[in-house]
C-alpha atoms as a PDB file:
ATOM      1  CA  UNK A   1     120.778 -74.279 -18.653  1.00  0.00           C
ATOM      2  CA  UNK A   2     120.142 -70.527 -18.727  1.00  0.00           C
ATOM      3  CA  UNK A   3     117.382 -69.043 -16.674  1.00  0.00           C
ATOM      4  CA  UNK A   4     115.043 -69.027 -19.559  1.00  0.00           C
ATOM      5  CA  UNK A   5     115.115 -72.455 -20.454  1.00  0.00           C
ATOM      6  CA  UNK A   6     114.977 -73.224 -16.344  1.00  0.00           C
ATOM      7  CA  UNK A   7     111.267 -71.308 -16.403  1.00  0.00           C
ATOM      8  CA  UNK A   8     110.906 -73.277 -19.816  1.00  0.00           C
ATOM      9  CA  UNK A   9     111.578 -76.820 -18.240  1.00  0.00           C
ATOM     10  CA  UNK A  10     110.180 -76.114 -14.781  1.00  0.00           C
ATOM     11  CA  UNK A  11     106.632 -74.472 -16.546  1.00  0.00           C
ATOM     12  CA  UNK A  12     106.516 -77.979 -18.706  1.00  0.00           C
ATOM     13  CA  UNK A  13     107.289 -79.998 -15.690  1.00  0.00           C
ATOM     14  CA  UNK A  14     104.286 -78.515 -13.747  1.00  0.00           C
ATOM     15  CA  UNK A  15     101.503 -78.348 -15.852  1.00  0.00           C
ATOM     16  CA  UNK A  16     102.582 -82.016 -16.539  1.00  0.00           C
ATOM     17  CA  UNK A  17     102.675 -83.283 -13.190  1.00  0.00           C
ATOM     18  CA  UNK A  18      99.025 -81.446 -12.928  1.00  0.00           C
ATOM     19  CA  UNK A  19      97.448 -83.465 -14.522  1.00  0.00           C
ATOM     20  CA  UNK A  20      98.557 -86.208 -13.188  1.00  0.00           C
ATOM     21  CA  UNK A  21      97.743 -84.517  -9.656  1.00  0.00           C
ATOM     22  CA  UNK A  22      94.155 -83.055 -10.043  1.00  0.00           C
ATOM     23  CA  UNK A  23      92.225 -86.615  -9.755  1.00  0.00           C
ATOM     24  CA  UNK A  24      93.872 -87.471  -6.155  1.00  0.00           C
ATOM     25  CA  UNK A  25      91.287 -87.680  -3.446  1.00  0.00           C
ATOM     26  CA  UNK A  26      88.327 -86.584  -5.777  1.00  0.00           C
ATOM     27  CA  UNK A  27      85.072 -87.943  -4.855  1.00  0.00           C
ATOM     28  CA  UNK A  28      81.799 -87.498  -5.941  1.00  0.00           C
ATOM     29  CA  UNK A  29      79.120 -85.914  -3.211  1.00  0.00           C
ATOM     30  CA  UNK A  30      76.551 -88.029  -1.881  1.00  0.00           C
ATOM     31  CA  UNK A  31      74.129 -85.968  -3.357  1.00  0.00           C
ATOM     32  CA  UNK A  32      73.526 -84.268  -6.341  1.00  0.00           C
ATOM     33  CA  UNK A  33      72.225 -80.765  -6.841  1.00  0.00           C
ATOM     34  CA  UNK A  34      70.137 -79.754  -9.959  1.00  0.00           C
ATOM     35  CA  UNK A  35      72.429 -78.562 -12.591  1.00  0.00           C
ATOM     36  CA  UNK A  36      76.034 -79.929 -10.948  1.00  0.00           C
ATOM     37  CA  UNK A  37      77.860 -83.304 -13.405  1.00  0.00           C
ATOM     38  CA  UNK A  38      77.256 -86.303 -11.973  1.00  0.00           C
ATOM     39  CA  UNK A  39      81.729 -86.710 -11.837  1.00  0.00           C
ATOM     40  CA  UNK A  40      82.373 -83.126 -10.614  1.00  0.00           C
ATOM     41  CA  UNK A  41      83.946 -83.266  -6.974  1.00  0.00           C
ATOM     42  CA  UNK A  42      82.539 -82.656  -3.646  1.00  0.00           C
ATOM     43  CA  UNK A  43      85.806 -80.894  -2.944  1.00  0.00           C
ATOM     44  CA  UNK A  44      88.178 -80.554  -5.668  1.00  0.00           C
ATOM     45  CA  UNK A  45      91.016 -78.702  -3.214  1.00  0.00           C
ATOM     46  CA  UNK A  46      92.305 -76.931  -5.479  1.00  0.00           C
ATOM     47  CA  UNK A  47      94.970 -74.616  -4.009  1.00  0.00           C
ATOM     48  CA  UNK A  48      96.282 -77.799  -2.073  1.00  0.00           C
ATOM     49  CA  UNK A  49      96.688 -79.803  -5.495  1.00  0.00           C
ATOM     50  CA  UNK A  50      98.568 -76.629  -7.180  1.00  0.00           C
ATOM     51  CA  UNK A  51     101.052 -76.648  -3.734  1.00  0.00           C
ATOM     52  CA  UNK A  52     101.662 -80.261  -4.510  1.00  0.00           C
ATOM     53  CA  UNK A  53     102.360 -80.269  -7.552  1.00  0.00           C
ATOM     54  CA  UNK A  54     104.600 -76.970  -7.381  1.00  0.00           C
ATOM     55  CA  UNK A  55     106.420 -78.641  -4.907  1.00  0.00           C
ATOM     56  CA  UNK A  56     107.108 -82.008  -6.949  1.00  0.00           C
ATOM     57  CA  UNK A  57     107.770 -79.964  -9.981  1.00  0.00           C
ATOM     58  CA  UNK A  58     110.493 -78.150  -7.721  1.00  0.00           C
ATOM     59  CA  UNK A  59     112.032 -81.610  -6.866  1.00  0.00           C
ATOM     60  CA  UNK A  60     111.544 -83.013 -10.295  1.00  0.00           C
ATOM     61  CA  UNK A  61     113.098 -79.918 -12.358  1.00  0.00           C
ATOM     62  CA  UNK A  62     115.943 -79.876 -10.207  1.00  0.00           C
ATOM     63  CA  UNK A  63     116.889 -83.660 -10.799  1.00  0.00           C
ATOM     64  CA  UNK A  64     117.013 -82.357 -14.295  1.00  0.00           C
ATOM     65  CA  UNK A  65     119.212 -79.421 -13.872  1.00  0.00           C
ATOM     66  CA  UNK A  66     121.179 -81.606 -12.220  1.00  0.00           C
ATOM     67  CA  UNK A  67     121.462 -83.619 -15.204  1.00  0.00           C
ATOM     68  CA  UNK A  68     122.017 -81.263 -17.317  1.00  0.00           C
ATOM     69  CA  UNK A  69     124.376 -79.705 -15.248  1.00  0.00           C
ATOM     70  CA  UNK A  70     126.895 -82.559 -15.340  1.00  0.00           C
ATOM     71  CA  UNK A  71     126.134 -83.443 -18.399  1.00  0.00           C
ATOM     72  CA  UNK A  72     124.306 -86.452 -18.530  1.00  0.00           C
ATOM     73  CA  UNK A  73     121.442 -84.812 -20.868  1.00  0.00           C
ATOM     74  CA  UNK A  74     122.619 -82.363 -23.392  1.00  0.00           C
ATOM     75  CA  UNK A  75     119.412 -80.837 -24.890  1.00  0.00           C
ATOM     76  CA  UNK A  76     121.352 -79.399 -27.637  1.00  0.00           C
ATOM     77  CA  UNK A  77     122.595 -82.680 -28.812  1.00  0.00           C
ATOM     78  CA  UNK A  78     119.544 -84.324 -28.898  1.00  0.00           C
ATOM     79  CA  UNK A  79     118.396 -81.934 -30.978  1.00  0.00           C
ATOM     80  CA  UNK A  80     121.577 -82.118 -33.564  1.00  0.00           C
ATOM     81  CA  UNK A  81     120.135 -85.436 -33.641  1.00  0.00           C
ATOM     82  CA  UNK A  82     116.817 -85.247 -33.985  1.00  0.00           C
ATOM     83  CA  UNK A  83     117.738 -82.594 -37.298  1.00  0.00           C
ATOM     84  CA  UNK A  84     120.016 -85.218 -38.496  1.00  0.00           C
ATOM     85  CA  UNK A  85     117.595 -87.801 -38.821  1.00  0.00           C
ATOM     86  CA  UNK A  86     114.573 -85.505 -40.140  1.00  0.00           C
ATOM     87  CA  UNK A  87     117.423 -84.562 -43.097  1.00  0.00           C
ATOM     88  CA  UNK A  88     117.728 -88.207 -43.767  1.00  0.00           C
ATOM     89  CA  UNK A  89     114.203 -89.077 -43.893  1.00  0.00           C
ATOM     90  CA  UNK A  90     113.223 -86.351 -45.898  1.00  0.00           C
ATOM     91  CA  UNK A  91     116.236 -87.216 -48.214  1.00  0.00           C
ATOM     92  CA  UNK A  92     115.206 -90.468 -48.425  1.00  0.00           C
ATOM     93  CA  UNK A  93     118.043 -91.617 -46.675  1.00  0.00           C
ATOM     94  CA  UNK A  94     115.908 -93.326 -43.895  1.00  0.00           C
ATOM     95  CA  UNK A  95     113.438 -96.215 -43.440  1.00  0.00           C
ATOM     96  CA  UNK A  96     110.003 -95.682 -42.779  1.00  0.00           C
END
């Protein structure tokens, strides 16, 4: 994997795992003020949720360079596949 696709993979792999990070530990405030949404957080910790989730992404993108490393995912032959069978179903070749 060069360095690019590393920023490429790890970039994907956070704003992924952000989403999926942002709703922990939300909860609405007791009371509303005039104006504020009804869901919006009483403290959305922000900086704490981007730490997390920079950290996971860290742990998650290196399984996959690790993978990728020895082999077990080859990017570039999944995508000699992937061309292989768009060729065949826009030849007809293919069932839809």
């Amino acid at each position: 994997m060069t360095i690019f696709a590393g920023i490429i993979v790890y970039l994907m792999v956070f704003w992924t795992l952000l989403f999926a990070v942002l709703p922990w530990g939300n909860k609405t405030p007791e009371k509303l003020e005039t104006g504020m949404a009804g869901s919006a957080p009483a403290k959305p910790r922000i900086k704490e949720k981007f730490l997390i989730c920079a950290g996971l992404s860290a742990v998650v993108w290196l399984i996959i360079f690790v993978l990728v490393h020895y082999g077990v995912l080859d990017f570039y032959e999944m995508s000699r596949e992937m061309v292989t069978e768009d060729r065949a179903l826009h030849n007809g070749e293919g069932t839809q």
